[in-house]
PDB file of N, CA and C in Angstrom:
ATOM      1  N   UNK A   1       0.835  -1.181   0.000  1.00  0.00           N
ATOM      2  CA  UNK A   1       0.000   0.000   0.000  1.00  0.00           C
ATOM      3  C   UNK A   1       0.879   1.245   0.000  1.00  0.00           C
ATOM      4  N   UNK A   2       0.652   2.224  -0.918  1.00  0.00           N
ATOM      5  CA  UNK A   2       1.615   3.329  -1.024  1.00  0.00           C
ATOM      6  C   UNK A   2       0.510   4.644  -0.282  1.00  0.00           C
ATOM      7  N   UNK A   3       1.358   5.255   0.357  1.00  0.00           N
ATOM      8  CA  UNK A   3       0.796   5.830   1.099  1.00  0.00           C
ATOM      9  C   UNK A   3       0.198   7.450   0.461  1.00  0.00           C
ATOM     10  N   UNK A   4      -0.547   7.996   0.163  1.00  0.00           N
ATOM     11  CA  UNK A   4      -0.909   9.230  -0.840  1.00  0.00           C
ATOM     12  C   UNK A   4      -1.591  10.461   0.165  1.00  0.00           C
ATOM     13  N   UNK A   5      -0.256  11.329   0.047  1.00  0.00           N
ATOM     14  CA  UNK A   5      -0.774  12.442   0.442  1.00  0.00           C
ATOM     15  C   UNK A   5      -0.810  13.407  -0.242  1.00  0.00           C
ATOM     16  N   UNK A   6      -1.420  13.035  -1.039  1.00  0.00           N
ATOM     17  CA  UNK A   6      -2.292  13.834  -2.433  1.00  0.00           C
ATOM     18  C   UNK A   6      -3.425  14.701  -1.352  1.00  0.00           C
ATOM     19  N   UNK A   7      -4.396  14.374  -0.714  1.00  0.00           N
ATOM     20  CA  UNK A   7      -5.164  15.074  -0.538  1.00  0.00           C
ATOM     21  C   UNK A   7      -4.739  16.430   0.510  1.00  0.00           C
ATOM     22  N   UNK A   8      -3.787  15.998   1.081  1.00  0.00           N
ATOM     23  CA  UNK A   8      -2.943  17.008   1.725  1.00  0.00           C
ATOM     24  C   UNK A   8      -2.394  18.017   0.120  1.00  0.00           C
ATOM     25  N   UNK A   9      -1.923  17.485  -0.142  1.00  0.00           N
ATOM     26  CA  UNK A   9      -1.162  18.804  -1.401  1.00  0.00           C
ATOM     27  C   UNK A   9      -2.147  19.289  -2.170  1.00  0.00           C
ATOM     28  N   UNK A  10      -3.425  18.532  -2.399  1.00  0.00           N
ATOM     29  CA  UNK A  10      -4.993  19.287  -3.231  1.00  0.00           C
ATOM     30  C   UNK A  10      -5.456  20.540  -2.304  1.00  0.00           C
ATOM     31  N   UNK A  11      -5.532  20.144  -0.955  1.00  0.00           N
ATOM     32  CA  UNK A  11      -5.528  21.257   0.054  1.00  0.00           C
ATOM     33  C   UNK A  11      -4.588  22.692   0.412  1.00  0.00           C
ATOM     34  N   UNK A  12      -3.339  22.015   0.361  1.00  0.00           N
ATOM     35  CA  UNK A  12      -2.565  23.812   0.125  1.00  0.00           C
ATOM     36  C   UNK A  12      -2.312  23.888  -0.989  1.00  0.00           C
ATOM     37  N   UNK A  13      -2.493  23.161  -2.121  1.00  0.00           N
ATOM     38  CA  UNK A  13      -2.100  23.525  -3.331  1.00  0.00           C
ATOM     39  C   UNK A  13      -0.189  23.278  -3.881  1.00  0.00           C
ATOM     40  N   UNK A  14       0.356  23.027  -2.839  1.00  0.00           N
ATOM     41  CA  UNK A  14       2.159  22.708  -3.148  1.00  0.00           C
ATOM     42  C   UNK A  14       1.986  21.458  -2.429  1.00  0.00           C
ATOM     43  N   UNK A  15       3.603  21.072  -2.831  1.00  0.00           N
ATOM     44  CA  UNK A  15       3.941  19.883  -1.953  1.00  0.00           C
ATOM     45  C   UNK A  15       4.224  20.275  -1.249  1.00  0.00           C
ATOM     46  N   UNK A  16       4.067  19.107   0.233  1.00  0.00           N
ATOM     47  CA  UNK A  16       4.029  19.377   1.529  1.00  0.00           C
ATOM     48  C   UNK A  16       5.671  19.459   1.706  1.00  0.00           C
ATOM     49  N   UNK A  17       6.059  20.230   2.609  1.00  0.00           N
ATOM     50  CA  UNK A  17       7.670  20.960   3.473  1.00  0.00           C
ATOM     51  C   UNK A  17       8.191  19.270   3.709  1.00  0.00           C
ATOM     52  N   UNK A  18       9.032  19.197   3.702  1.00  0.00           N
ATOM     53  CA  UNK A  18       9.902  18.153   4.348  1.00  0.00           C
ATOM     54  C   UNK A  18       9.722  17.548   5.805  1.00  0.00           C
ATOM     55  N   UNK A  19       9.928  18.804   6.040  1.00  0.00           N
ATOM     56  CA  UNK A  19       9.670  18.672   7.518  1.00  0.00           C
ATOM     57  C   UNK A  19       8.439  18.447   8.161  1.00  0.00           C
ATOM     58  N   UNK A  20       6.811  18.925   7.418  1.00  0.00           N
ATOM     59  CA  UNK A  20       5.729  18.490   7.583  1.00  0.00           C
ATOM     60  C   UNK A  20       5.925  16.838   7.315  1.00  0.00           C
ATOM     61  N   UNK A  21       6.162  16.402   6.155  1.00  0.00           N
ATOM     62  CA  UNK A  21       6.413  15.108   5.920  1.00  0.00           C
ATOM     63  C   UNK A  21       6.971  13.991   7.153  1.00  0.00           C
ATOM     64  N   UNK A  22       7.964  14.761   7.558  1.00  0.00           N
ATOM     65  CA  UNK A  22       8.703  13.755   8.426  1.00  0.00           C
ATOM     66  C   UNK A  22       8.080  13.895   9.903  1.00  0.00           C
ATOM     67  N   UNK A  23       7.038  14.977  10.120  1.00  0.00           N
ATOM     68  CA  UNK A  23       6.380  15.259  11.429  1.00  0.00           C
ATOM     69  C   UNK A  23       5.299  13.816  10.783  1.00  0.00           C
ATOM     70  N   UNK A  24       4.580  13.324   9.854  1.00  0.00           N
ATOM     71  CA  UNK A  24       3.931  12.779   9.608  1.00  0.00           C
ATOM     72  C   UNK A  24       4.634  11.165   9.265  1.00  0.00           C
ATOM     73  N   UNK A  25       5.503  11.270   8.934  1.00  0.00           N
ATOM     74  CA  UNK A  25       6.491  10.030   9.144  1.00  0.00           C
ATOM     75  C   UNK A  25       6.541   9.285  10.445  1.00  0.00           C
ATOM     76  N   UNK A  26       6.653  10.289  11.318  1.00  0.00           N
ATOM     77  CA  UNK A  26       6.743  10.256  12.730  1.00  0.00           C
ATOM     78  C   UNK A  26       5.503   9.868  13.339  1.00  0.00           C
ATOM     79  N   UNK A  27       4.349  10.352  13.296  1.00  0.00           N
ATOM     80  CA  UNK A  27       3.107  10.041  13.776  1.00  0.00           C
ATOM     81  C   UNK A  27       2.830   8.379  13.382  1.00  0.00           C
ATOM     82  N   UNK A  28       3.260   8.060  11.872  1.00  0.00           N
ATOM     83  CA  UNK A  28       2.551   6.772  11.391  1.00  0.00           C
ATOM     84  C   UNK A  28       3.752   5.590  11.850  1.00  0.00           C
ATOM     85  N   UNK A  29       4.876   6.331  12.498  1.00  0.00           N
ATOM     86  CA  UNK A  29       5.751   5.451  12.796  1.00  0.00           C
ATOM     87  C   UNK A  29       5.092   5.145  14.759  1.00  0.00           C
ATOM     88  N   UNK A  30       4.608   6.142  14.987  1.00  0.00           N
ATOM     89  CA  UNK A  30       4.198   5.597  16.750  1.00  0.00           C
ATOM     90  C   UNK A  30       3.163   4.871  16.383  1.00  0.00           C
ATOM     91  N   UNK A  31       2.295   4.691  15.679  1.00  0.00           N
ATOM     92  CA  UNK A  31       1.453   3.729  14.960  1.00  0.00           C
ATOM     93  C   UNK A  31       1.749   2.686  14.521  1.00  0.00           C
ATOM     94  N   UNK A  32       2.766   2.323  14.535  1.00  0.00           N
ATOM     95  CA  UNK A  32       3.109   1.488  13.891  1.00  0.00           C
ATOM     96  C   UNK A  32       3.114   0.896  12.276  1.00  0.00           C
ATOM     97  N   UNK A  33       3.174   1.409  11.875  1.00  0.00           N
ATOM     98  CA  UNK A  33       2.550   1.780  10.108  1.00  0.00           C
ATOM     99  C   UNK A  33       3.896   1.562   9.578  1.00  0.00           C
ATOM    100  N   UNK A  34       5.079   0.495   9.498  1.00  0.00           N
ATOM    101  CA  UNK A  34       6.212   0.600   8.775  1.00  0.00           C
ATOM    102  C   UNK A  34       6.020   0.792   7.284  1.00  0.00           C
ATOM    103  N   UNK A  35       5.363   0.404   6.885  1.00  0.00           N
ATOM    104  CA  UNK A  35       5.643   0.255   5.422  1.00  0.00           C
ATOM    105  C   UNK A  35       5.466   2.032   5.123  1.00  0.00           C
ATOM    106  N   UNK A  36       4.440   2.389   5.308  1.00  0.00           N
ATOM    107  CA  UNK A  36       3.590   3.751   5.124  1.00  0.00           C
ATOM    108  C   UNK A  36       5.137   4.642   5.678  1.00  0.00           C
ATOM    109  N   UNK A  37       5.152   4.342   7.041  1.00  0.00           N
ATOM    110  CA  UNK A  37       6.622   5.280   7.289  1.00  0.00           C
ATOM    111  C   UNK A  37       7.208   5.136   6.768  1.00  0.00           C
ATOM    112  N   UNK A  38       8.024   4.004   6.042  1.00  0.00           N
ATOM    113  CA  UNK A  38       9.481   3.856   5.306  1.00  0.00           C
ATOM    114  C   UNK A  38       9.219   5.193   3.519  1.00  0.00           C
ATOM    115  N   UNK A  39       7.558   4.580   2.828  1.00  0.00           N
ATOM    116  CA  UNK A  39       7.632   4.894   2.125  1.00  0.00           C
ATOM    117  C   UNK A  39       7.333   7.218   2.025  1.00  0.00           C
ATOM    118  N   UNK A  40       6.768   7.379   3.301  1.00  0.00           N
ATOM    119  CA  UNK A  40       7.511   8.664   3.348  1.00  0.00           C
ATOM    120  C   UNK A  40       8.859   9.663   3.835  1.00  0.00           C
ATOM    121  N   UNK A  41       9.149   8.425   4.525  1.00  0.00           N
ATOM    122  CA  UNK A  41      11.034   9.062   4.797  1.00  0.00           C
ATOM    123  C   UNK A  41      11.622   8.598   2.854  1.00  0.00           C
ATOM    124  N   UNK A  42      11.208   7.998   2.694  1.00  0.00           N
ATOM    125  CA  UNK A  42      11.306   7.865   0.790  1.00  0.00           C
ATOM    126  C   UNK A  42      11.533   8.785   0.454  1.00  0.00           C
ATOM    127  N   UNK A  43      10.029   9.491   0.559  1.00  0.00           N
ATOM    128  CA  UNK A  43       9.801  10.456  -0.273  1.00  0.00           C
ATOM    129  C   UNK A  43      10.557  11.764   0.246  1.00  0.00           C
ATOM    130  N   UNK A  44      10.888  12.130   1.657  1.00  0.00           N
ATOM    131  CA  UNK A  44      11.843  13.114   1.752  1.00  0.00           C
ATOM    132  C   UNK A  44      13.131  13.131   1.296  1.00  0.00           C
ATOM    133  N   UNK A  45      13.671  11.863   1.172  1.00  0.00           N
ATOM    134  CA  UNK A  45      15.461  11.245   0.778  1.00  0.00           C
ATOM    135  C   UNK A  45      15.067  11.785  -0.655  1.00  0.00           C
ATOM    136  N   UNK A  46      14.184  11.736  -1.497  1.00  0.00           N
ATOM    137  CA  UNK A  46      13.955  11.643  -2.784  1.00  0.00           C
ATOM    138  C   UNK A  46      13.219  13.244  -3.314  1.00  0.00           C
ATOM    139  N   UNK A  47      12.977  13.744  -2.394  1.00  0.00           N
ATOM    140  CA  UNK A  47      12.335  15.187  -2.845  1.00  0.00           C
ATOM    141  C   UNK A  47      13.030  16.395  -1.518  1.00  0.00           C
ATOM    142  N   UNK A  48      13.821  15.869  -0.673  1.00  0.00           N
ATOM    143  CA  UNK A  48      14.141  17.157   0.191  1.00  0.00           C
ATOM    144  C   UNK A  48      15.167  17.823  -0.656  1.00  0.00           C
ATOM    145  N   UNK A  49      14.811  19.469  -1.188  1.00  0.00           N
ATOM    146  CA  UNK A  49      16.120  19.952  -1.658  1.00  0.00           C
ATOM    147  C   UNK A  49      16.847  20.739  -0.985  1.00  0.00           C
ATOM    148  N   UNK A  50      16.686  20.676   0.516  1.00  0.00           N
ATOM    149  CA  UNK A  50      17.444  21.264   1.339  1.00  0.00           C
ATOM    150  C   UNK A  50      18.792  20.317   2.073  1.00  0.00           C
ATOM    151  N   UNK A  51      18.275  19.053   1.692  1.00  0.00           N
ATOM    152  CA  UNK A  51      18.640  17.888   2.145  1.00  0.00           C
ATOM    153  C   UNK A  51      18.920  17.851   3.806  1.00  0.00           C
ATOM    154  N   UNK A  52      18.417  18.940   4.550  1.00  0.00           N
ATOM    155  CA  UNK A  52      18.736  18.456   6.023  1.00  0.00           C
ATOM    156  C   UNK A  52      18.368  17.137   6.461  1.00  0.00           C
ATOM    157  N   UNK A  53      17.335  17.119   6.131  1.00  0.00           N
ATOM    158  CA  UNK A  53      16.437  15.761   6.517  1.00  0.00           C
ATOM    159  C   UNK A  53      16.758  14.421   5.949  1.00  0.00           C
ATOM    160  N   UNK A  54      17.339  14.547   5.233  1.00  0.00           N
ATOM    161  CA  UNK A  54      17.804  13.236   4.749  1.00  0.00           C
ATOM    162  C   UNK A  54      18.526  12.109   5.394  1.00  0.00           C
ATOM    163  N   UNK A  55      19.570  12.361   5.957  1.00  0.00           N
ATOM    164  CA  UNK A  55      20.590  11.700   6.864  1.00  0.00           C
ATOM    165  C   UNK A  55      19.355  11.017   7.968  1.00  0.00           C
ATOM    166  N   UNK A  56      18.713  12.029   8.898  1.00  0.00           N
ATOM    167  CA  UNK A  56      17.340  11.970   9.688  1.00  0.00           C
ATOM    168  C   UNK A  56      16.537  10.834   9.221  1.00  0.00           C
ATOM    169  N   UNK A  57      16.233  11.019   7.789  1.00  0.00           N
ATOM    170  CA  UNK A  57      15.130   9.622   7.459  1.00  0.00           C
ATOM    171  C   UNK A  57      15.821   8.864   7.320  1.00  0.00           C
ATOM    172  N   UNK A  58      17.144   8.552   6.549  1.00  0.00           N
ATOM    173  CA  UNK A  58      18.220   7.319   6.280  1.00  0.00           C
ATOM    174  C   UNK A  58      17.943   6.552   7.921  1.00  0.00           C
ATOM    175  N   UNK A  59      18.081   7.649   8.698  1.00  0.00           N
ATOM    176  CA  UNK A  59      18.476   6.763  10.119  1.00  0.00           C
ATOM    177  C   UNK A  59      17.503   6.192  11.063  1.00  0.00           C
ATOM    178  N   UNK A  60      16.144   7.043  10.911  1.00  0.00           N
ATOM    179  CA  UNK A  60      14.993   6.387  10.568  1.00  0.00           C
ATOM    180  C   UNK A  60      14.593   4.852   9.939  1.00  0.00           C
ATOM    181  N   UNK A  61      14.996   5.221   9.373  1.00  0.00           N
ATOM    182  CA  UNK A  61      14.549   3.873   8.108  1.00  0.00           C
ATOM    183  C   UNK A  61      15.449   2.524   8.492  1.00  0.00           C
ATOM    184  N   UNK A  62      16.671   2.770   8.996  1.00  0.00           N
ATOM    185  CA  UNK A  62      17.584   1.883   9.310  1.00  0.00           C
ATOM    186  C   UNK A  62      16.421   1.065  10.809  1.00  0.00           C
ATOM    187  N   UNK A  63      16.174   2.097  11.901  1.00  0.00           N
ATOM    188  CA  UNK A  63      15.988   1.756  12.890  1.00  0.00           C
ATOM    189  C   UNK A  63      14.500   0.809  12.561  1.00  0.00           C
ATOM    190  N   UNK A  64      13.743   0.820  11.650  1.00  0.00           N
ATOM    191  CA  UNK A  64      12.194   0.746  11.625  1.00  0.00           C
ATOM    192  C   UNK A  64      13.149  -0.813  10.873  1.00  0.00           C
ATOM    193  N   UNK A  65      13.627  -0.920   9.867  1.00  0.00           N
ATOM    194  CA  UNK A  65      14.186  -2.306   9.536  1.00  0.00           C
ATOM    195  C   UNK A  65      14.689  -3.132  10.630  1.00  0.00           C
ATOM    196  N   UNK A  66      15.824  -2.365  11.387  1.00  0.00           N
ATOM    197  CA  UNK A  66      16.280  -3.421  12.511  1.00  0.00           C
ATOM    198  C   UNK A  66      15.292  -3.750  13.599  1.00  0.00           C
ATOM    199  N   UNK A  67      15.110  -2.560  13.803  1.00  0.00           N
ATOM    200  CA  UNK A  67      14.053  -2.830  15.282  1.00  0.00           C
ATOM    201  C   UNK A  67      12.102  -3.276  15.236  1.00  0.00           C
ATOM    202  N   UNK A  68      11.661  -3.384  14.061  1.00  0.00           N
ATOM    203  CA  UNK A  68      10.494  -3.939  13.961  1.00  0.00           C
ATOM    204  C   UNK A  68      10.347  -5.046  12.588  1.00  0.00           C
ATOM    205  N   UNK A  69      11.032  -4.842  11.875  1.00  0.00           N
ATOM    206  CA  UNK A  69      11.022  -5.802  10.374  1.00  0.00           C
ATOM    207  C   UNK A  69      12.234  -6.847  10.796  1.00  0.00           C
ATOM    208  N   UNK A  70      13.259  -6.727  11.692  1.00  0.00           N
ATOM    209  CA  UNK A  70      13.655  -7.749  11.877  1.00  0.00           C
ATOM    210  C   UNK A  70      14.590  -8.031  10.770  1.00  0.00           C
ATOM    211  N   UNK A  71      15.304  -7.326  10.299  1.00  0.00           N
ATOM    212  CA  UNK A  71      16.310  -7.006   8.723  1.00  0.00           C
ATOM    213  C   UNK A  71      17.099  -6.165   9.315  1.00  0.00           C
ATOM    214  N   UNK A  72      18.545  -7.006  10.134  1.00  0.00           N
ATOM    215  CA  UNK A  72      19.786  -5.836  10.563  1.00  0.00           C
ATOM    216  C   UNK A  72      20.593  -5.383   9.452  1.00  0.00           C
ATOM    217  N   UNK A  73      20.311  -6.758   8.442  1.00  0.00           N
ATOM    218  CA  UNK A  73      21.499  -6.232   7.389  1.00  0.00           C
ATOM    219  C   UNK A  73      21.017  -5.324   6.470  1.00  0.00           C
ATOM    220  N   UNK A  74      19.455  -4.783   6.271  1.00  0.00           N
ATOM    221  CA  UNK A  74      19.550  -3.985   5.670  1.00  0.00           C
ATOM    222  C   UNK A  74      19.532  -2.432   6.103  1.00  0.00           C
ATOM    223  N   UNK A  75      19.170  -2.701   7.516  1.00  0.00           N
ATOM    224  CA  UNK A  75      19.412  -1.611   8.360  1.00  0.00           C
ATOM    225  C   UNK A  75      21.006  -0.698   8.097  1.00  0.00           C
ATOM    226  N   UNK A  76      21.837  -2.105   8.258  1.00  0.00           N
ATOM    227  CA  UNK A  76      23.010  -1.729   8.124  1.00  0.00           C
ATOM    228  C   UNK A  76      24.007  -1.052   6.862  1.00  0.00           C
ATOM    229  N   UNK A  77      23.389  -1.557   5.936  1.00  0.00           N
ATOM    230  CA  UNK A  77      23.300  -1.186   4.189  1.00  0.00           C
ATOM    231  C   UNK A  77      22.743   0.003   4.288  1.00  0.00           C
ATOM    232  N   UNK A  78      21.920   0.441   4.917  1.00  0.00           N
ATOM    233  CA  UNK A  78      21.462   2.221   4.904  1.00  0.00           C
ATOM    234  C   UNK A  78      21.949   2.684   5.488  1.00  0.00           C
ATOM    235  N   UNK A  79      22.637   2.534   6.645  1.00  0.00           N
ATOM    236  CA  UNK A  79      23.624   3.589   7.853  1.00  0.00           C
ATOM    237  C   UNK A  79      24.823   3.598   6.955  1.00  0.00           C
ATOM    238  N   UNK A  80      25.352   2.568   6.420  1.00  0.00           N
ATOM    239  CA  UNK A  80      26.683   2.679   5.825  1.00  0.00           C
ATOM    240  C   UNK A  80      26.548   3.198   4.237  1.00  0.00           C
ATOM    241  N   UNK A  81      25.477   3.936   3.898  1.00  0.00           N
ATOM    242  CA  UNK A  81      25.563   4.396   2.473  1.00  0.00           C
ATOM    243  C   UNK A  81      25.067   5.917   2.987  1.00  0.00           C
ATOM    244  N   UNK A  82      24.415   6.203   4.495  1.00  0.00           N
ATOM    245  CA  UNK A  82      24.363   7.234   4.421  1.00  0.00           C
ATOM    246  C   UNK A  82      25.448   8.121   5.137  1.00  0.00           C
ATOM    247  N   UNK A  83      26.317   6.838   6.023  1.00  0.00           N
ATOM    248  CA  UNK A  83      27.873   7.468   6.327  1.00  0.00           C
ATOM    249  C   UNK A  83      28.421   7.947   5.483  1.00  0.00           C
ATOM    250  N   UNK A  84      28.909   7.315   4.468  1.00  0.00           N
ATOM    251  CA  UNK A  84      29.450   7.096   3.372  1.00  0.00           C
ATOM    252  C   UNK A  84      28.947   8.787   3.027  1.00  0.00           C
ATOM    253  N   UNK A  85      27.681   9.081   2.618  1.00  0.00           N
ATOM    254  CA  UNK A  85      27.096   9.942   1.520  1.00  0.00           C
ATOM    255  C   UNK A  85      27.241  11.485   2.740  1.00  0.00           C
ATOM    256  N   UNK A  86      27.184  11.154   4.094  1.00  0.00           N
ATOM    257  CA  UNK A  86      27.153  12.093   4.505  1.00  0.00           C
ATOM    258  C   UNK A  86      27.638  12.378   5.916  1.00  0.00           C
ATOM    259  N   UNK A  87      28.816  12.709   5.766  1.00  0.00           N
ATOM    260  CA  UNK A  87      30.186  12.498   6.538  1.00  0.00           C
ATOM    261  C   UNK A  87      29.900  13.610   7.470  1.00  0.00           C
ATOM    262  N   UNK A  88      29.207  14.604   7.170  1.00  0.00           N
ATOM    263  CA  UNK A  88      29.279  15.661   8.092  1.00  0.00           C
ATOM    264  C   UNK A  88      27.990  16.337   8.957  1.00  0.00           C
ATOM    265  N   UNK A  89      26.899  15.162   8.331  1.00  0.00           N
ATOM    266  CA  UNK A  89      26.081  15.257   9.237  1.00  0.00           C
ATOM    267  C   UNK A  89      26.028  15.146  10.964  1.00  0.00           C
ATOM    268  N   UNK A  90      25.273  16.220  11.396  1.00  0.00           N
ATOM    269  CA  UNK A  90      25.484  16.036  12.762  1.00  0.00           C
ATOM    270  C   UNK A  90      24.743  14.809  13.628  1.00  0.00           C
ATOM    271  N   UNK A  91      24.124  14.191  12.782  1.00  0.00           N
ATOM    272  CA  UNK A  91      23.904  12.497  12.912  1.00  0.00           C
ATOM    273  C   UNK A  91      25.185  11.585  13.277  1.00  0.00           C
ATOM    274  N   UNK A  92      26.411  12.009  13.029  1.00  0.00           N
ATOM    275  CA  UNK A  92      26.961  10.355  12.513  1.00  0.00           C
ATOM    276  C   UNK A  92      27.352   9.941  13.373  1.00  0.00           C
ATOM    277  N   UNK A  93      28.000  10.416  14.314  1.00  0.00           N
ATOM    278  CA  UNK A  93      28.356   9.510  15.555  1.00  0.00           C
ATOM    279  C   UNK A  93      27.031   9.022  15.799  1.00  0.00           C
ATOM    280  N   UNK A  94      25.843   9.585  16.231  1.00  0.00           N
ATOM    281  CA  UNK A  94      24.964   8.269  16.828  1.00  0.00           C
ATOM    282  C   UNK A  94      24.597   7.214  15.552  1.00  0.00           C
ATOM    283  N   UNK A  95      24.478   7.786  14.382  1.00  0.00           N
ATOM    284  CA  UNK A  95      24.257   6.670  12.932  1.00  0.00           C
ATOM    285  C   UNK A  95      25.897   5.496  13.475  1.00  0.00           C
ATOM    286  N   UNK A  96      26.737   5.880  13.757  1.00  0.00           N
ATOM    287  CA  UNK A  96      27.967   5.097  13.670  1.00  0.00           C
ATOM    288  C   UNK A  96      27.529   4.157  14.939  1.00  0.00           C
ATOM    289  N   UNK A  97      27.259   4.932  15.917  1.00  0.00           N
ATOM    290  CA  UNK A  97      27.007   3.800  16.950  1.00  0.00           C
ATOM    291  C   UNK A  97      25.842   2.841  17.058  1.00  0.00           C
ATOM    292  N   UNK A  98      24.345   3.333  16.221  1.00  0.00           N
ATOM    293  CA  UNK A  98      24.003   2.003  16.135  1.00  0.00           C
ATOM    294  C   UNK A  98      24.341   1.246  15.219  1.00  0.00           C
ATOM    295  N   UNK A  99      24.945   1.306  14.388  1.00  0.00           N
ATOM    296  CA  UNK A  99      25.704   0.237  13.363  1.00  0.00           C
ATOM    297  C   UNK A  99      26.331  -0.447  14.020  1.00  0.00           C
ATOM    298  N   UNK A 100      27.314  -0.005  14.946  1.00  0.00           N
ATOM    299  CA  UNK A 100      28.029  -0.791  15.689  1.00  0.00           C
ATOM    300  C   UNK A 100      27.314  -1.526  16.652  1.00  0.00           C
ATOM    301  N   UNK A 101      25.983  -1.031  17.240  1.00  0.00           N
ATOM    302  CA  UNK A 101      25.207  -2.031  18.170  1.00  0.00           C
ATOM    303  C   UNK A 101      24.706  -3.097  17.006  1.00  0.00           C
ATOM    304  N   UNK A 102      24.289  -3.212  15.821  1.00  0.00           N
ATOM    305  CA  UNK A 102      23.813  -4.315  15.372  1.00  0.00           C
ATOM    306  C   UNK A 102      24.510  -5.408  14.811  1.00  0.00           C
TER     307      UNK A 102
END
């Protein structure tokens, strides 16, 4: 199920801020809603052009694989491509240390 927040963007008329996105990432993630969460931290990695948020959903997305889908290695395949991609985020020591916890 892909998650459509079309009726949100018919309503203000733009696409929704990044950061609205990931406030809503967040809600469907205390819900438990992985799939729905993964596929809008997606859509911020894939449409933020500020890119703050990116590193944020990468590390996101890692944690929702290891810690509820039960997939460390692909958890781990996203911390280490978003080390890799983004060295100077003020993420990486904690991105580095749960890599190292899994």
């Amino acid at each position: 199920m892909t998650l459509d927040l079309s009726p949100l963007v018919q309503k203000t008329g733009v696409s929704l801020p990044a950061e609205t996105r990931f406030k809503i990432a967040s809600w469907l993630n205390e819900k438990g809603k992985n799939q729905e969460t993964l596929e809008v931290f997606q859509q911020i990695i894939d449409e933020d052009e500020n890119m703050t948020l990116i590193p944020k959903a990468h590390f996101r997305m890692a944690q929702i694989y290891n810690d509820r889908m039960m997939q460390p290695k692909k958890a781990i395949g996203i911390l280490e491509n978003v080390i890799l991609k983004y060295p100077n985020s003020p993420m990486i020591d904690q991105m580095r240390a749960y890599r190292a916890s899994l």
